[in-house]
Protein backbone atom coordinates (compact mmCIF):
# COMPACT_ATOMS: atom_id res chain seq x y z
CA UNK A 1 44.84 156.41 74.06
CA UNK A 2 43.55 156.92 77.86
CA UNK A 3 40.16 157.58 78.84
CA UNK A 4 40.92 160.98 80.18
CA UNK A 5 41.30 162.27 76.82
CA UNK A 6 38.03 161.09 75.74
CA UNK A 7 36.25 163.05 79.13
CA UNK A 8 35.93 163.41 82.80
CA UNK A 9 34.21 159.51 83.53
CA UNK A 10 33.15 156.46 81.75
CA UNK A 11 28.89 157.40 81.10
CA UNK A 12 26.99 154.02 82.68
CA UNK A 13 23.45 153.69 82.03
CA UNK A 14 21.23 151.77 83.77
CA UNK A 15 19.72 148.11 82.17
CA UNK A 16 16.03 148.81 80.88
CA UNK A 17 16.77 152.45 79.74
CA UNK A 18 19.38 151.44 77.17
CA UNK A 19 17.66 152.06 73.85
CA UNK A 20 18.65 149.36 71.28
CA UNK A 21 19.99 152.09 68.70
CA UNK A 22 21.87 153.52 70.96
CA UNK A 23 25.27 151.86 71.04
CA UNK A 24 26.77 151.55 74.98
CA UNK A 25 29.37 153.73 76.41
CA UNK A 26 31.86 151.09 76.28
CA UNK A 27 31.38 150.36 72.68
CA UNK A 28 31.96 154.46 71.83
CA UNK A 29 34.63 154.90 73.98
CA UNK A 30 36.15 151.76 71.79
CA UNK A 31 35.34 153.26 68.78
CA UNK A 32 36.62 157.09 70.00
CA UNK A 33 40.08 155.09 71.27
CA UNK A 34 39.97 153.53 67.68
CA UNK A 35 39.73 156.66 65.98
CA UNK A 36 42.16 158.95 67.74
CA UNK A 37 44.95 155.95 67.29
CA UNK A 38 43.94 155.80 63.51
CA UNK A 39 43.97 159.60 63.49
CA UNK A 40 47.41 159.95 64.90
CA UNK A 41 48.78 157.07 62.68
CA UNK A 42 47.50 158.33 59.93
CA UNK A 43 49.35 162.04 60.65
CA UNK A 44 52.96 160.11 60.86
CA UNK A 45 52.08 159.05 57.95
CA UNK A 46 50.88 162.56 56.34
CA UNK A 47 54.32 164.14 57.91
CA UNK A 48 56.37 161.05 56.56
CA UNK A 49 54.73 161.43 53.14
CA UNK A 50 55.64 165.01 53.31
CA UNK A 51 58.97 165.36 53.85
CA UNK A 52 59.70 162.19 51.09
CA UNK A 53 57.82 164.89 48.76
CA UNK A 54 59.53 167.71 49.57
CA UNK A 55 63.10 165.93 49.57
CA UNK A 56 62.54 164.47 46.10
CA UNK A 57 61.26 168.42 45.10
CA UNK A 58 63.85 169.96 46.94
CA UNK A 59 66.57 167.12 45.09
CA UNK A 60 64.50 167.97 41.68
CA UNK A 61 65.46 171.53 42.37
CA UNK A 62 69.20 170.97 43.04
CA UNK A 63 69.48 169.18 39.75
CA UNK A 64 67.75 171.70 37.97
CA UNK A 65 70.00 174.25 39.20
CA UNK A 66 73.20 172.27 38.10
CA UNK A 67 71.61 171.26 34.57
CA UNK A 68 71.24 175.50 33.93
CA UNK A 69 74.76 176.06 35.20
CA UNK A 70 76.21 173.17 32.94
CA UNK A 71 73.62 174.43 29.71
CA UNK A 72 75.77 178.02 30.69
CA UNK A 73 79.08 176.52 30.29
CA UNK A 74 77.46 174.73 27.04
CA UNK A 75 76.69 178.33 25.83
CA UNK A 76 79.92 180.11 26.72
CA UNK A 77 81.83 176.80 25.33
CA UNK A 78 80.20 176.73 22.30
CA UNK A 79 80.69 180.46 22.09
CA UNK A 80 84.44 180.38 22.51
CA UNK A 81 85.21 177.07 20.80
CA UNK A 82 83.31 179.06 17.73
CA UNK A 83 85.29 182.23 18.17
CA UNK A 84 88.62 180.07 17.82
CA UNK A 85 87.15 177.84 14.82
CA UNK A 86 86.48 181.30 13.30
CA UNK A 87 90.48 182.27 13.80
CA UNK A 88 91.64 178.79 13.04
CA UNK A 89 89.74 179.65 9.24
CA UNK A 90 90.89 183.24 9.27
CA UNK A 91 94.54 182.37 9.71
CA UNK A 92 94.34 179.35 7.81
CA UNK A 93 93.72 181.50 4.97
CA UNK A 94 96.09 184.51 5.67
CA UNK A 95 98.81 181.21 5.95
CA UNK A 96 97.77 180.13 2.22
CA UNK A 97 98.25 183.89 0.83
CA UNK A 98 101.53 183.86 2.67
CA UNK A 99 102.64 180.14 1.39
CA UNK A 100 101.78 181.43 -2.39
CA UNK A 101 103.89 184.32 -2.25
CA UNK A 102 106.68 182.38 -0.93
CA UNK A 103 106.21 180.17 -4.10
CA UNK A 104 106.11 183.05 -6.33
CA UNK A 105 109.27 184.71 -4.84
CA UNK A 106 110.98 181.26 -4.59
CA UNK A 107 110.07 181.06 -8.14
CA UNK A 108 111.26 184.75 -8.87
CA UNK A 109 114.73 183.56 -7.69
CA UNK A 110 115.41 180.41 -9.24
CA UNK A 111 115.10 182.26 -12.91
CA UNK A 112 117.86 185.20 -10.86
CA UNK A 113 119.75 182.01 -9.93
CA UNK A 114 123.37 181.62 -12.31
CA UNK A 115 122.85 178.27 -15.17
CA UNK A 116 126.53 177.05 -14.37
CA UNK A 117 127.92 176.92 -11.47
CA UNK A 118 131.16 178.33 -11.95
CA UNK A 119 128.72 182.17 -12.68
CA UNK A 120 127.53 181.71 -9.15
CA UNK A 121 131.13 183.78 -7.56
CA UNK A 122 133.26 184.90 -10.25
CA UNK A 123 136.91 184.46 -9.65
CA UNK A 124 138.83 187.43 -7.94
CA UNK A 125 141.75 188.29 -9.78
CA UNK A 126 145.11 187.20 -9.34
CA UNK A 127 147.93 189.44 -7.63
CA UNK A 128 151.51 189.96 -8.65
CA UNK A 129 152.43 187.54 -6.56
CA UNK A 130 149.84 184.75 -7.13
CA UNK A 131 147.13 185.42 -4.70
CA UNK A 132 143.78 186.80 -5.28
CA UNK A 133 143.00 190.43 -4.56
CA UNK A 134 139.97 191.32 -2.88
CA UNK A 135 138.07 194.53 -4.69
CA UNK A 136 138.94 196.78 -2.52
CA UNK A 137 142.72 195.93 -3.26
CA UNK A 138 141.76 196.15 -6.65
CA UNK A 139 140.27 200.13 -6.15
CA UNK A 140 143.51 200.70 -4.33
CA UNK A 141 145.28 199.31 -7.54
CA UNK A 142 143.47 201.15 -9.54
CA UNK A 143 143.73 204.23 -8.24
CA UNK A 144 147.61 203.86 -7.59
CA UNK A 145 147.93 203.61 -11.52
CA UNK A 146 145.94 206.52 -12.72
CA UNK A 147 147.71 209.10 -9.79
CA UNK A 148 151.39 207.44 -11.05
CA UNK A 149 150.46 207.92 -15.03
CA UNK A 150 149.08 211.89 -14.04
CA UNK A 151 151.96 212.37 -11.58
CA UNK A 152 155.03 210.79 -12.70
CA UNK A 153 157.37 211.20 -16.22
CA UNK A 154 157.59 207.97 -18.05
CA UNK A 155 158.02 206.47 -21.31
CA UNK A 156 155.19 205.81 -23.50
CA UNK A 157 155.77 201.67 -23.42
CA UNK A 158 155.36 202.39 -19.56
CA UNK A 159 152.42 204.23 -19.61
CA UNK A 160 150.68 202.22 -21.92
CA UNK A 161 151.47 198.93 -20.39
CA UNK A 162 149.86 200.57 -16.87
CA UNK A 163 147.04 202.23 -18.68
CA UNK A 164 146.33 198.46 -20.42
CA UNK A 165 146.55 197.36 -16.26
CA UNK A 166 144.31 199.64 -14.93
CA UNK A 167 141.88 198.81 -18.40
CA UNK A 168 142.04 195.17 -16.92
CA UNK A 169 141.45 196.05 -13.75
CA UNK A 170 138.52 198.37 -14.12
CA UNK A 171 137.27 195.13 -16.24
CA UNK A 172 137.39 192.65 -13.25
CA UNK A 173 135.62 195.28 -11.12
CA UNK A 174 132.87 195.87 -13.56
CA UNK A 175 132.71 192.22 -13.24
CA UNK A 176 132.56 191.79 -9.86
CA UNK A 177 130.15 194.94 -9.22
CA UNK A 178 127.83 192.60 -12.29
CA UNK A 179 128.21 189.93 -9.57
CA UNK A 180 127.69 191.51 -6.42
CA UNK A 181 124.59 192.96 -7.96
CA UNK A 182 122.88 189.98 -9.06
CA UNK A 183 123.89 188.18 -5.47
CA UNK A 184 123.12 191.10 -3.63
CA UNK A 185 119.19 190.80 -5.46
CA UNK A 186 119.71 186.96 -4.71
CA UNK A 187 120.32 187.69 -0.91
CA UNK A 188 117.62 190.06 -0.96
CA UNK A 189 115.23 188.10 -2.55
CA UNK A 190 116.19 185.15 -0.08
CA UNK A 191 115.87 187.00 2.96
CA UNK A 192 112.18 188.11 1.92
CA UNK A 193 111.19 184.69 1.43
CA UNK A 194 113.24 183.50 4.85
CA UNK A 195 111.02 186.31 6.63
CA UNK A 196 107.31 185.47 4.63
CA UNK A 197 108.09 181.90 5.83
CA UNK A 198 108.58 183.12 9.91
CA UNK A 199 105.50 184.88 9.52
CA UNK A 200 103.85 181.70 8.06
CA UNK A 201 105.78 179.37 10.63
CA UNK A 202 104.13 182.00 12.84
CA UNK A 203 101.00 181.74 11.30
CA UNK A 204 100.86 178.14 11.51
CA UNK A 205 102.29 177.67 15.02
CA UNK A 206 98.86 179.40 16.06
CA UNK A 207 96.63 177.57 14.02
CA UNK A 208 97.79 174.32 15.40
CA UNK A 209 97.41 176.11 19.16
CA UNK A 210 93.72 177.62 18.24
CA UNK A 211 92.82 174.07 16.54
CA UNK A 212 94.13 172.47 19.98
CA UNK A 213 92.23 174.89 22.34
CA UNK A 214 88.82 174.97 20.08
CA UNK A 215 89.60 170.73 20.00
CA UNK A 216 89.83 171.01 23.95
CA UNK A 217 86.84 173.14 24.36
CA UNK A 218 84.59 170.69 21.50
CA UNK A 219 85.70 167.61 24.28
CA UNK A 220 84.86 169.62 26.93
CA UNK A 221 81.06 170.20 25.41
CA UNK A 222 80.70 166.98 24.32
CA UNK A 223 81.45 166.40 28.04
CA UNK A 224 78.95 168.63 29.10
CA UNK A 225 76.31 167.78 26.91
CA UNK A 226 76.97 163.91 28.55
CA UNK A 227 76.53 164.86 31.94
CA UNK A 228 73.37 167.39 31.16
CA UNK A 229 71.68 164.16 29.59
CA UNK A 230 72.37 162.21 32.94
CA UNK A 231 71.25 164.70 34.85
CA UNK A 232 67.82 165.54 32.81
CA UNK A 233 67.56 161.12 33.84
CA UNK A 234 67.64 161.49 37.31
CA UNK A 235 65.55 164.78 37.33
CA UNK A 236 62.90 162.86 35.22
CA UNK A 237 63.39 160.08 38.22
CA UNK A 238 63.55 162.96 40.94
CA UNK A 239 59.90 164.07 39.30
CA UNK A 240 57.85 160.42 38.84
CA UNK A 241 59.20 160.31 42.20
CA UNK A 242 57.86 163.76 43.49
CA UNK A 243 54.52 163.01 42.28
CA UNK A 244 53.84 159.90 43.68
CA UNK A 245 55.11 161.45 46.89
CA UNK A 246 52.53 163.74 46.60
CA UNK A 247 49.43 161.63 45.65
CA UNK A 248 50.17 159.63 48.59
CA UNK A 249 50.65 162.85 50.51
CA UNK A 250 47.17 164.01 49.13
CA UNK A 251 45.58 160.81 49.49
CA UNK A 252 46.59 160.23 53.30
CA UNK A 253 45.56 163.89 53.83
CA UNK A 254 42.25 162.99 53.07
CA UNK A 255 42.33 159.60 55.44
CA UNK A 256 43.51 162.21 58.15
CA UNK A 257 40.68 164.03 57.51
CA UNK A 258 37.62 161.18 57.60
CA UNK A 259 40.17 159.75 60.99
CA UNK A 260 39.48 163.48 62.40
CA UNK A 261 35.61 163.43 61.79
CA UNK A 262 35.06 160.04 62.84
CA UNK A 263 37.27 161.48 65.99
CA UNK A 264 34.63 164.16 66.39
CA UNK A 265 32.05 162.27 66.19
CA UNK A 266 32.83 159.44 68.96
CA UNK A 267 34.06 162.26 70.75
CA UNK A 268 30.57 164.13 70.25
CA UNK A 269 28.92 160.71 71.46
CA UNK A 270 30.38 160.55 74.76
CA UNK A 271 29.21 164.22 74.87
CA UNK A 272 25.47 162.59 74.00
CA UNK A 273 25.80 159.42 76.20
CA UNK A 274 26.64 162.03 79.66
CA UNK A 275 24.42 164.16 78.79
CA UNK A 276 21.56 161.38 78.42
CA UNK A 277 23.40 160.15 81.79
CA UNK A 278 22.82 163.19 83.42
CA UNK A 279 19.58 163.47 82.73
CA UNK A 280 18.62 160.46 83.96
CA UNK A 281 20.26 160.99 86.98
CA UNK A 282 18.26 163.80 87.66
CA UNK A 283 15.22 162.62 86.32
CA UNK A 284 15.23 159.65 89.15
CA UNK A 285 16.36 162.21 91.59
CA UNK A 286 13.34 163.86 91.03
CA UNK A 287 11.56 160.98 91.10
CA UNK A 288 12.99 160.26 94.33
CA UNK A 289 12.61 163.35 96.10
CA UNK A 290 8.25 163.68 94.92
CA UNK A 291 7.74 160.06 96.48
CA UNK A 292 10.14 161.59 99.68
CA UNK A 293 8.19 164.91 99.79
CA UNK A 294 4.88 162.62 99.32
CA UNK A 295 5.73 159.89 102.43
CA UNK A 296 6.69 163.14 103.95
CA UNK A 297 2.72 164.44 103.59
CA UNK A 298 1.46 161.46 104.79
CA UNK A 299 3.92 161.50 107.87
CA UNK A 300 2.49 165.50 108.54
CA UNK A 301 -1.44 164.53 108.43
CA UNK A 302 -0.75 161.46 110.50
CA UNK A 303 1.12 163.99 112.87
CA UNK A 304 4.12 162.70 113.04
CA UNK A 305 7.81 163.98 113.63
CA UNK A 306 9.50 165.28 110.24
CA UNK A 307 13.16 164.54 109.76
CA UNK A 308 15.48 167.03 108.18
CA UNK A 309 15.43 165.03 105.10
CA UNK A 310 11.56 165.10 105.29
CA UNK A 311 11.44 168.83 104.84
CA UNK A 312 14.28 168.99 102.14
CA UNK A 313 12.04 167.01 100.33
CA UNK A 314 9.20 169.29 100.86
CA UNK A 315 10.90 172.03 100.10
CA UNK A 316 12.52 170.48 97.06
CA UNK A 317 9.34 169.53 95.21
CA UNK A 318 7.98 172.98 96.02
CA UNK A 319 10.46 174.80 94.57
């Protein structure tokens, strides 16, 4: 620090009118350089101190801001993996009402289900010439015989042996329509279990999806719940840190201040020491000027020539 700073000229005082208590202008000049380095020190330190607290506050802040955006994904995670445990359950058990009525109807048509195997398609009858007619052959048959008895003269060994044919054959279909009823309740019956066990196929081909999302979505919070742990570390950190920041912050405030008044007050000394200065400049310049004006007397009654300087003495001391 220069002198200028600490005022206009270094205050000298003369040897003899030093008082002892009174330290010298040298030595509070010294002392005012001291301070104002301390004092400016001491603020690079304040401003240092201050941003290292803010940063760790302002760091603090950024992490608390992530750990309430990752506890929000906790929330809506939790929320949704819950929703899809919920219809995991709910189909779960729809699926087991399903799966017991397919056992009941399964059940239902084993007992409909033919003992021996040769009642499971009864044989078609046999044509006139060896190969099996279908029913509808048969109705054709059939009805061939009954318009040829109403229609057509014959004898009565003809008509009874086609009236005993068309008995036979009205047999076999009875037989087959038996048949065709039972497997027709078979098919039926079949087909209502093939379409209860789509919808539980169904059923269970979305319980295995909603299990996998609601799995993904547990992973994903146990994920979440890692990294919000981690975080609530290094704000903990981002804190201790903050606060020492500050008590040195507060505590080199308050060295600022005591360098600032020692500051003022070797500043206020060199006020003291030129004003002390100056008034013992002009308390020898009046001292000077009374024992000018006085010679200046003595020089008048003796009757001789006054100088300039003789009568600005004069003059001086009058006034």
């Amino acid at each position: 620090m220069s002198n200028d700073n600490l005022g206009d000229e270094t205050p000298q005082l003369s040897e003899g009118q030093a008082n002892e208590s009174v330290p010298s202008p040298e030595a509070v000049i010294a002392k005012a350089e001291t301070a104002a380095g301390t004092s400016v020190e001491i603020k690079d330190r304040v401003s240092t101190l201050n941003d290292k607290k803010e940063a760790a506050y302002q760091k603090k802040q950024e992490i608390g801001t992530k750990i309430a955006e990752k506890i929000r994904l906790v929330n809506e995670y939790k929320k949704t993996r819950n929703d899809l445990t919920k219809q995991v359950r709910d189909m779960k058990v729809e699926r087991d009402k399903l799966n017991t009525e397919i056992s009941a109807k399964i059940t239902e048509l084993k007992a409909l289900q033919p003992e021996k195997k040769e009642e499971e398609q009864p044989h078609l009858p046999i044509g006139p010439k060896g190969e099996r007619m279908h029913p509808m052959e048969l109705r054709r048959r059939l009805k061939a015989i009954e318009t040829k008895i109403e229609t057509i003269p014959m004898s009565f060994d003809a008509e009874q042996k086609l009236m005993k044919e068309a008995k036979q054959i009205k047999k076999q279909l009875d037989a087959l329509d038996s048949a065709h009823g039972k497997h027709g309740e078979l098919v039926g019956k079949s087909k209502d279990i093939d379409k209860l066990k789509k919808q539980a196929n169904a059923l269970h081909a979305n319980v295995t999806q909603l299990a996998r999302e609601s799995q993904e979505y547990h992973e994903k919070l146990v994920t979440l719940s890692k990294e919000i742990e981690d975080l609530k570390g290094q704000e903990d950190s981002l804190q201790d840190q903050f606060l020492s920041a500050k008590k040195e912050y507060l505590e080199a405030t308050g060295d600022m201040r005591e360098a600032q008044a020692e500051l003022q007050a070797a500043r206020a000394a060199i006020r003291e020491h030129k004003e002390r200065e100056k008034q013992q400049r002009m308390a020898e310049d009046k001292k000077t000027l009374q024992q000018r004006a006085k010679e200046a007397e003595e020089k008048m009654m003796k009757g001789e020539k006054l100088t300039t300087e003789d009568l600005l003495a004069m003059q001086s001391v009058r006034d």
